[in-house]
N, C-alpha and C. Protein backbone atom coordinates (compact mmCIF):
# COMPACT_ATOMS: atom_id res chain seq x y z
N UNK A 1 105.27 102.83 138.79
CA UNK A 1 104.24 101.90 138.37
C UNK A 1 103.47 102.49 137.18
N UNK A 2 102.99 101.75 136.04
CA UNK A 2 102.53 101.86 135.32
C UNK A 2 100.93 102.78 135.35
N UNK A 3 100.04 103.21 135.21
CA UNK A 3 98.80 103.54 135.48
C UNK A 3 97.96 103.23 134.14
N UNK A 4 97.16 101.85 134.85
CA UNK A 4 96.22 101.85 134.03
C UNK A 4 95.23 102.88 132.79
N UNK A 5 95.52 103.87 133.84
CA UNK A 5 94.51 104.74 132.82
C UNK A 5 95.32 105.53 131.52
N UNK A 6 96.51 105.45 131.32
CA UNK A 6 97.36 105.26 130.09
C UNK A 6 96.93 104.28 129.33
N UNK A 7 96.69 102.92 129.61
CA UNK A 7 96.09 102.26 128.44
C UNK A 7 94.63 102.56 128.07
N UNK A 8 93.77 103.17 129.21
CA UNK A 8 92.84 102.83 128.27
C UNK A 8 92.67 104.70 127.59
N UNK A 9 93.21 105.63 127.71
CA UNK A 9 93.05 106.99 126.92
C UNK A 9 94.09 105.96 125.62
N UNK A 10 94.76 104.87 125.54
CA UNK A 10 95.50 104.74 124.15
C UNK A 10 94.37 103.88 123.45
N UNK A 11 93.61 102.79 124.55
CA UNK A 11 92.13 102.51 123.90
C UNK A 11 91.52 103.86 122.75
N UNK A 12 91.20 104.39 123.83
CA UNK A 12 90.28 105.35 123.07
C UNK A 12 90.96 106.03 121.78
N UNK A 13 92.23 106.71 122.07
CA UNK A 13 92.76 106.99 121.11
C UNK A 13 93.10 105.83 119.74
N UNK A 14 92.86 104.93 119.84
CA UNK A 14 92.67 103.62 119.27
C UNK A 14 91.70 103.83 118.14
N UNK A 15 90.51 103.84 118.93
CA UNK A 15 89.27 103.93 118.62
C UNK A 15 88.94 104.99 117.39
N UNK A 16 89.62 106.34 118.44
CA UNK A 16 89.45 107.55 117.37
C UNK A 16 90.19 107.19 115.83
N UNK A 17 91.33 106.86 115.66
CA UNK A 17 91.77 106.55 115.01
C UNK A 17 91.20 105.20 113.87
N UNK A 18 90.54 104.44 114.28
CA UNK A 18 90.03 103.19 113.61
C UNK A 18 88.75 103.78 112.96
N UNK A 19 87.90 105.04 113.71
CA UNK A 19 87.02 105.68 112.96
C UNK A 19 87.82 106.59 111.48
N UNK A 20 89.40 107.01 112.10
CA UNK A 20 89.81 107.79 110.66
C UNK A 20 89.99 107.00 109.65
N UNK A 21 90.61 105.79 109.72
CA UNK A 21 90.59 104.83 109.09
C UNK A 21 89.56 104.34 108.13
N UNK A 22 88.64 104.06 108.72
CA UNK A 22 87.18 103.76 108.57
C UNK A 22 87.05 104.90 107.34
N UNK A 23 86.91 105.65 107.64
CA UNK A 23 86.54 107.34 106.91
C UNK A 23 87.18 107.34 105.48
N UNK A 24 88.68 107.60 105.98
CA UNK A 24 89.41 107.20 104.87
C UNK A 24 89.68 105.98 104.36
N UNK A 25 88.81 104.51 104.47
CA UNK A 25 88.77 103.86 103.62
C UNK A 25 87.29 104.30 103.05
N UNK A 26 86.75 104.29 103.42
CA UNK A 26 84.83 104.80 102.55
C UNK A 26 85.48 105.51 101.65
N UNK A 27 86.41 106.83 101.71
CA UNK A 27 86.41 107.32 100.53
C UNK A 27 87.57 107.13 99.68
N UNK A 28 87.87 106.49 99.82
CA UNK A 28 89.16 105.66 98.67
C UNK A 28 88.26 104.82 98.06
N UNK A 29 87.27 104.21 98.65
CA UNK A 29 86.41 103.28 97.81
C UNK A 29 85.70 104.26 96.62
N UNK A 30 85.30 105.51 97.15
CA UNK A 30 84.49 106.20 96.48
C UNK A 30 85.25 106.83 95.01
N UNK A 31 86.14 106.91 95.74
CA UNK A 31 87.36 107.51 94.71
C UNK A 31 87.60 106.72 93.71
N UNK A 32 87.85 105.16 93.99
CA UNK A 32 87.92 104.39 93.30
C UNK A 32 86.54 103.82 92.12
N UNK A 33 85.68 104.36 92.87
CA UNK A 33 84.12 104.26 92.48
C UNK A 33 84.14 105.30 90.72
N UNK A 34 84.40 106.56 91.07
CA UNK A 34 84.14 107.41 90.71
C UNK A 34 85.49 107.35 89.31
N UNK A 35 86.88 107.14 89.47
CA UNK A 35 87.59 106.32 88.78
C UNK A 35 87.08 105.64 87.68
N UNK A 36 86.45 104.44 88.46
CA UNK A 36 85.91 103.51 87.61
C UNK A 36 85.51 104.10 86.53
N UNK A 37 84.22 104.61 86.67
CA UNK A 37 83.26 105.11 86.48
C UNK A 37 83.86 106.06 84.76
N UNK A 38 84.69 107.09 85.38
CA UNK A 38 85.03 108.21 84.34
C UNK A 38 86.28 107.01 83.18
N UNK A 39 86.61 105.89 83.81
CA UNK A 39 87.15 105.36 82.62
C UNK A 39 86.85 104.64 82.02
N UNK A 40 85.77 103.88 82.85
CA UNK A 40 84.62 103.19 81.75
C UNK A 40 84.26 104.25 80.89
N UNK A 41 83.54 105.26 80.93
CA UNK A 41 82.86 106.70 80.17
C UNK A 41 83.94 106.68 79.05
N UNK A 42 85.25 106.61 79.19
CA UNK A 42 86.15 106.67 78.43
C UNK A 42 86.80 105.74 77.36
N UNK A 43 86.80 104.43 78.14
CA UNK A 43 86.58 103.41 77.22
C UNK A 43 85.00 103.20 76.02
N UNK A 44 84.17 103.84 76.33
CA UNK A 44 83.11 103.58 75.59
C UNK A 44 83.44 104.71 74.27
N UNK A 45 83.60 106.10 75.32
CA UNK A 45 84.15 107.43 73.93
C UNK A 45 85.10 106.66 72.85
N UNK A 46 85.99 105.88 73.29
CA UNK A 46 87.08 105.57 72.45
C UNK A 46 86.65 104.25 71.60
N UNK A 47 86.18 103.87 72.23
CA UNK A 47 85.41 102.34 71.40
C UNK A 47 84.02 103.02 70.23
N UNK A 48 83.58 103.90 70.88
CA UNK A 48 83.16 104.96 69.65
C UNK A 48 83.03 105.07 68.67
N UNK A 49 84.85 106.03 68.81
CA UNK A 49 85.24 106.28 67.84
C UNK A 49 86.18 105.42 67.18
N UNK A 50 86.34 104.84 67.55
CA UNK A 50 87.00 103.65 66.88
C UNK A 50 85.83 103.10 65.78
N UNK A 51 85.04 102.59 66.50
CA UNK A 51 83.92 102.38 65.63
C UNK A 51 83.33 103.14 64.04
N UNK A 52 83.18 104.41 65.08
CA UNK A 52 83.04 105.23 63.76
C UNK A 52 84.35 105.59 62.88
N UNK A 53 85.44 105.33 63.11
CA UNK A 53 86.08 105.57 62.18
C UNK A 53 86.63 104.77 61.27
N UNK A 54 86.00 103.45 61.89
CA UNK A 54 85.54 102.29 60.87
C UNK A 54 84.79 102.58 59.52
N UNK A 55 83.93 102.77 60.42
CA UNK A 55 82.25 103.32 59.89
C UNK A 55 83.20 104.37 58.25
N UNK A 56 83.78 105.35 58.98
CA UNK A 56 84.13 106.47 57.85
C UNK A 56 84.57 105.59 56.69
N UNK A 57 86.13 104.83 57.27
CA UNK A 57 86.82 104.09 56.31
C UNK A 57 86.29 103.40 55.40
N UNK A 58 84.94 102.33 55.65
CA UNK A 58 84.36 101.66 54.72
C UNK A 58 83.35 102.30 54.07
N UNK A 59 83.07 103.59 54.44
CA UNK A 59 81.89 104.82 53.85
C UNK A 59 82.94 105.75 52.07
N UNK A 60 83.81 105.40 52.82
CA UNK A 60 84.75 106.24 51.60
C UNK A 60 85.57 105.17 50.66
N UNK A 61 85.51 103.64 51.26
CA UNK A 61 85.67 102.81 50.61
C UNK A 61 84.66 102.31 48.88
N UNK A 62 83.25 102.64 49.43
CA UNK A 62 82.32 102.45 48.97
C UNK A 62 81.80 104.10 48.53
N UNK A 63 80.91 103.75 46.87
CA UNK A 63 80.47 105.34 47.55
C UNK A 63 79.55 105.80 48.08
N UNK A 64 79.63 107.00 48.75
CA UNK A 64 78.88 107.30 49.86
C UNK A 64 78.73 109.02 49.36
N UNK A 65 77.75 109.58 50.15
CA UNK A 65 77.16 110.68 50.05
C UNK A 65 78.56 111.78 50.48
N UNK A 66 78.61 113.10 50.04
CA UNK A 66 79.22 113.92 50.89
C UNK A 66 79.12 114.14 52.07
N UNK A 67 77.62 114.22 52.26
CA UNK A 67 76.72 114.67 53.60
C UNK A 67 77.21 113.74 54.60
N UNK A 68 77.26 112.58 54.16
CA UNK A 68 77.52 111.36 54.98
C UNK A 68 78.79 111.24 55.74
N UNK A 69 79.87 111.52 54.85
CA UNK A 69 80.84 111.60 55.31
C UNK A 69 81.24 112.84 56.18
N UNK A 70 80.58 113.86 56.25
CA UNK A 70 80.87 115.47 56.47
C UNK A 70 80.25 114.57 58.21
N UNK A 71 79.10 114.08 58.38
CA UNK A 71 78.79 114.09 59.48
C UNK A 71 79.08 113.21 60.03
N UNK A 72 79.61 111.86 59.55
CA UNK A 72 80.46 110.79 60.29
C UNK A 72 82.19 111.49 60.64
N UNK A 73 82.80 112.77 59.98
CA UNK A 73 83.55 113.52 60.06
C UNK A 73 83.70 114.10 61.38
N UNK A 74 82.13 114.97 61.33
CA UNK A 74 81.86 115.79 62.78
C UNK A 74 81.67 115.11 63.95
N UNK A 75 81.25 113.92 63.47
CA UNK A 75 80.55 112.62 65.12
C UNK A 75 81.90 112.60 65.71
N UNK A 76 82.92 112.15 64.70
CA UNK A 76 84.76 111.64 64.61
C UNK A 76 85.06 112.80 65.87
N UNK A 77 85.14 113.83 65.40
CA UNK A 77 86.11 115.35 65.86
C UNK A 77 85.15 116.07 67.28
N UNK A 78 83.48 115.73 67.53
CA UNK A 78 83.07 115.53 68.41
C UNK A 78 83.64 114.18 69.84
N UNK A 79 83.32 113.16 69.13
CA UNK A 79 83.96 112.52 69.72
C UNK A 79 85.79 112.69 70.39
N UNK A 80 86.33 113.18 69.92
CA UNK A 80 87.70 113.31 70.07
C UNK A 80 87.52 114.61 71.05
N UNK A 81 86.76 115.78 70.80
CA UNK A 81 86.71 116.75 72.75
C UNK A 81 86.54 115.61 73.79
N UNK A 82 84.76 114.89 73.49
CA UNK A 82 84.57 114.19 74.40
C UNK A 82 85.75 113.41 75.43
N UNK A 83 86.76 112.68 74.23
CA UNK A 83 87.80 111.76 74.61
C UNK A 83 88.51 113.05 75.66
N UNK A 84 89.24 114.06 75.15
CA UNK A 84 89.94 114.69 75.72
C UNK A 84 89.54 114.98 77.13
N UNK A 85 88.03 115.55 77.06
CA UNK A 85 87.50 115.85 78.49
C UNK A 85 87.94 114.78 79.46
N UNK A 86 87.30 113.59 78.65
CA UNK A 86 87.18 112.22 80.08
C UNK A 86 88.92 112.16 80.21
N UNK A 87 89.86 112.24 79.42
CA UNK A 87 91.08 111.95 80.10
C UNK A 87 91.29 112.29 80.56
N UNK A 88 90.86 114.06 80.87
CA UNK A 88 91.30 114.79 81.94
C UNK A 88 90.31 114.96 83.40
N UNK A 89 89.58 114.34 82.99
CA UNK A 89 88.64 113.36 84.15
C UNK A 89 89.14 112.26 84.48
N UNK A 90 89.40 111.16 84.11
CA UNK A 90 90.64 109.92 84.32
C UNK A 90 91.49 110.29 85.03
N UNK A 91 92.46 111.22 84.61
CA UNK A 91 93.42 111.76 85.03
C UNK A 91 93.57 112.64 86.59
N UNK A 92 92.48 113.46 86.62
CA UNK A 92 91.87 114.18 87.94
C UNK A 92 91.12 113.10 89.14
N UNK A 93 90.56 111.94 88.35
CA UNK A 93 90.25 110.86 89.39
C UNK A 93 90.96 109.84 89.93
N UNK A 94 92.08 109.68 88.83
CA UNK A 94 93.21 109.18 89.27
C UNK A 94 94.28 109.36 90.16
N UNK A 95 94.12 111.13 90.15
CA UNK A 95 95.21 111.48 91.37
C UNK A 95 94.52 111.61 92.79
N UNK A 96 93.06 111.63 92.28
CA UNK A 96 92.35 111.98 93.78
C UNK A 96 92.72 110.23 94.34
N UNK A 97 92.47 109.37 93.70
CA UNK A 97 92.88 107.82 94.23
C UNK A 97 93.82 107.91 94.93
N UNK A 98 94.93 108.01 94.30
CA UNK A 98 95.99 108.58 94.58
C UNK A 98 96.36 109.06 96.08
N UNK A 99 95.21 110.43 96.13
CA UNK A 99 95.63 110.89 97.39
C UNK A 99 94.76 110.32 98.57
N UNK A 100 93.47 109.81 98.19
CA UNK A 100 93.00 108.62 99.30
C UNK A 100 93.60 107.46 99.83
N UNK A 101 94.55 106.95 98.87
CA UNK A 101 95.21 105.45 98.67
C UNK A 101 96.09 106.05 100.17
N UNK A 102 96.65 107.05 99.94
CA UNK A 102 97.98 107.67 101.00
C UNK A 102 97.27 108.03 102.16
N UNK A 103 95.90 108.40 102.26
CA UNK A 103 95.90 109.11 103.19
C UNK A 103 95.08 107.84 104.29
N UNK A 104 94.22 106.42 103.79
CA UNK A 104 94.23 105.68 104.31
C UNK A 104 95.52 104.90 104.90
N UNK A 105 96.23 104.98 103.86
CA UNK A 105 97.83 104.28 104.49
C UNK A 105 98.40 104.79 105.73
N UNK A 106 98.14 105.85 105.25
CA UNK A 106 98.25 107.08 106.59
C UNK A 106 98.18 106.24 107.83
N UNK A 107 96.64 106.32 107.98
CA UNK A 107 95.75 106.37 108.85
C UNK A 107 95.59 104.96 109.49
N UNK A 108 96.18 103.72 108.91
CA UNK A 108 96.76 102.72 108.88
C UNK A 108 97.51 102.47 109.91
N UNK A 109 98.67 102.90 109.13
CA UNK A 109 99.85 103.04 109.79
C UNK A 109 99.52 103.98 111.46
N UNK A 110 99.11 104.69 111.62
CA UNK A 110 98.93 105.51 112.75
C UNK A 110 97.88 104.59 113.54
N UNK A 111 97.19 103.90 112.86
CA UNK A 111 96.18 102.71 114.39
C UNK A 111 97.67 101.88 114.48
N UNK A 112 98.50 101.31 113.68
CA UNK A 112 99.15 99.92 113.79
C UNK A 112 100.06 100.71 115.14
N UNK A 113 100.46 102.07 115.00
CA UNK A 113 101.81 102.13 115.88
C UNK A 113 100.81 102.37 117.55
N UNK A 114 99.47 103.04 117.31
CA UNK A 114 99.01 102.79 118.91
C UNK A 114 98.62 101.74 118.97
N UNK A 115 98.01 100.58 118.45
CA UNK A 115 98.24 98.98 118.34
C UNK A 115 99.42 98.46 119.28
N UNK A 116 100.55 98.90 118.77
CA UNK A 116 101.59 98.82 119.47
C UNK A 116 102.27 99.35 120.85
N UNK A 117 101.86 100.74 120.87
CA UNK A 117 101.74 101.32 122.03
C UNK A 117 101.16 100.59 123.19
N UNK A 118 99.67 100.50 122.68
CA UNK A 118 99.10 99.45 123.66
C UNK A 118 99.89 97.90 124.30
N UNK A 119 100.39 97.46 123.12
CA UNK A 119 100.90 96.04 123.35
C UNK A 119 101.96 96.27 124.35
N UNK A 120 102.58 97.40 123.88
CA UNK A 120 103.87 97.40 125.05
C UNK A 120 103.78 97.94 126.13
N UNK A 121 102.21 98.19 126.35
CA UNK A 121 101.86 99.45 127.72
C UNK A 121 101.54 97.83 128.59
N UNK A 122 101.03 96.58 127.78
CA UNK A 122 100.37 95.86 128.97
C UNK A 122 101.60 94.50 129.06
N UNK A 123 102.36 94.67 128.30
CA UNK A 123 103.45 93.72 128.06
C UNK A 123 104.30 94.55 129.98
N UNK A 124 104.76 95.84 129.90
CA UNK A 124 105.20 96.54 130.71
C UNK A 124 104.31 96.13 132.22
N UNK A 125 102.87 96.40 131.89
CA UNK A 125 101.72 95.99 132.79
C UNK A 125 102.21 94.94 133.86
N UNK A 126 102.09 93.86 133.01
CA UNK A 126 102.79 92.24 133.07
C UNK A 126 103.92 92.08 133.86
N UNK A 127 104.74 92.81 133.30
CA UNK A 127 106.28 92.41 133.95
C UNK A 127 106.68 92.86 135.15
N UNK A 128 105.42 94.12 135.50
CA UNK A 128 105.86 95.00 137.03
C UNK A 128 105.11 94.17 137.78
N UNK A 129 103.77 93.40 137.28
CA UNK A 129 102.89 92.73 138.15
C UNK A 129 103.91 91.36 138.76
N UNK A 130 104.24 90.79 137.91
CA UNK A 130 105.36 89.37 138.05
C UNK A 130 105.81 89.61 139.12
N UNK A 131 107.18 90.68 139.01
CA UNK A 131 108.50 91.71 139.45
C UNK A 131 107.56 91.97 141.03
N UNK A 132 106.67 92.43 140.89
CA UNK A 132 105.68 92.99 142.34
C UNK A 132 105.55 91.91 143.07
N UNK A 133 105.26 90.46 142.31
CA UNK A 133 104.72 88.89 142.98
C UNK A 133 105.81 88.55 143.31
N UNK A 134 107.26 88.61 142.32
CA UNK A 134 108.17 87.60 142.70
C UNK A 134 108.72 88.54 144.23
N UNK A 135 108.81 89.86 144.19
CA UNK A 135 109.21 90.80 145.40
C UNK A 135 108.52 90.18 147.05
N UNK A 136 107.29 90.28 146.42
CA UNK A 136 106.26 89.73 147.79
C UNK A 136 106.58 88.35 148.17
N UNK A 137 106.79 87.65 147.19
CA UNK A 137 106.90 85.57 148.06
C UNK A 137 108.50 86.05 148.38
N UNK A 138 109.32 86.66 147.78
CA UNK A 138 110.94 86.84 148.55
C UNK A 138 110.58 87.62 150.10
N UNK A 139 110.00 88.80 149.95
CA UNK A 139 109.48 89.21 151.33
C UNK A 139 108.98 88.08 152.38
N UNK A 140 107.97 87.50 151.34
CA UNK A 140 107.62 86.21 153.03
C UNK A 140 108.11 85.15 152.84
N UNK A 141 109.29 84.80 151.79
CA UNK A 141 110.49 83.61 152.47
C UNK A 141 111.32 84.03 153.45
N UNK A 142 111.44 85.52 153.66
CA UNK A 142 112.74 86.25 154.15
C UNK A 142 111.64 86.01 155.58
N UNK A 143 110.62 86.74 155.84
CA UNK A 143 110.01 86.64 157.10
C UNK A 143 109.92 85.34 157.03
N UNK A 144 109.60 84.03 156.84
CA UNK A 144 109.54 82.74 157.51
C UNK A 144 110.85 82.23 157.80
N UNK A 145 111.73 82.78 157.38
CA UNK A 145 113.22 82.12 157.42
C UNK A 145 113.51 82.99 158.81
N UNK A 146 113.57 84.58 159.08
CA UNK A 146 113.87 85.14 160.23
C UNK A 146 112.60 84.55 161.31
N UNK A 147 111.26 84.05 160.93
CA UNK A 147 110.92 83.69 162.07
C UNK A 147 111.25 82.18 162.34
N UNK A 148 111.62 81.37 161.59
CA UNK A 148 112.12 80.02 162.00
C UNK A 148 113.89 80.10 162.45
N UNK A 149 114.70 81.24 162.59
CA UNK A 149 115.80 81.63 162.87
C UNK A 149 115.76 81.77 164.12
N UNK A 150 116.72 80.78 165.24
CA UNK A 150 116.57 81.09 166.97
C UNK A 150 117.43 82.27 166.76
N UNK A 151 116.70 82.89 168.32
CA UNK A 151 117.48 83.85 168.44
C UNK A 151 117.81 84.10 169.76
């Protein structure tokens, strides 16, 4: 016979699990937060310099100071570390996504299969209870038939 108290330690273990879940979705969000975040930072560096190197092109189009150009030059080649940093910020927030994305999937996947566990612990439940009922009314057709049997 089955023992109840197998389903409910897979409850609980349920439970524990729907908190990892939980956990590791908060920080996939965060991850994704933080993502955001360093590629917006990045889209702005690059929109920048894009900008300014507008800025240069129509500065040397027209004339313009040395000075002017020397430091729309340096903003340019400043800007371009900046860029480098955030990609490799992009890049470092991207894999951390990455490894949250998996490790909720994870954690997913591991509630869905005791999900299942459960289903088939009370599906099992079910079928011994039936199997137990249909046993018992055959037991007392068999006794009403031997007591309505002369003897």
């Amino acid at each position: 016979m089955i023992d109840m108290s197998d389903t409910t330690v897979l409850h609980k273990l349920l439970h524990v699990r729907e908190r990892e879940k939980d956990e590791a979705q908060r920080k996939q969000l965060e991850a994704v937060d933080k993502f955001e975040k360093v590629a917006k930072q990045l889209y702005v560096a690059l929109k920048s310099k894009e900008d300014a190197e507008k800025g240069l092109e129509e500065s040397m189009q027209v004339t313009a100071t040395i000075n002017k150009i020397k430091e729309q030059s340096t903003y340019i080649e400043a800007l371009n570390q900046k860029i480098i940093v955030l990609q490799q910020q992009v890049d470092l927030a991207r894999q951390q996504l990455a490894k949250k994305d998996a490790k909720l999937t994870e954690a997913h996947v591991e509630m869905k299969k005791i999900e299942k566990m459960i289903e088939r612990r009370l599906q099992k439940e079910k079928e011994l209870e039936k199997k137990m009922e249909l046993d018992k009314m055959n037991e007392i057709s068999i006794r009403q038939y031997l007591a309505q049997v002369p003897k």
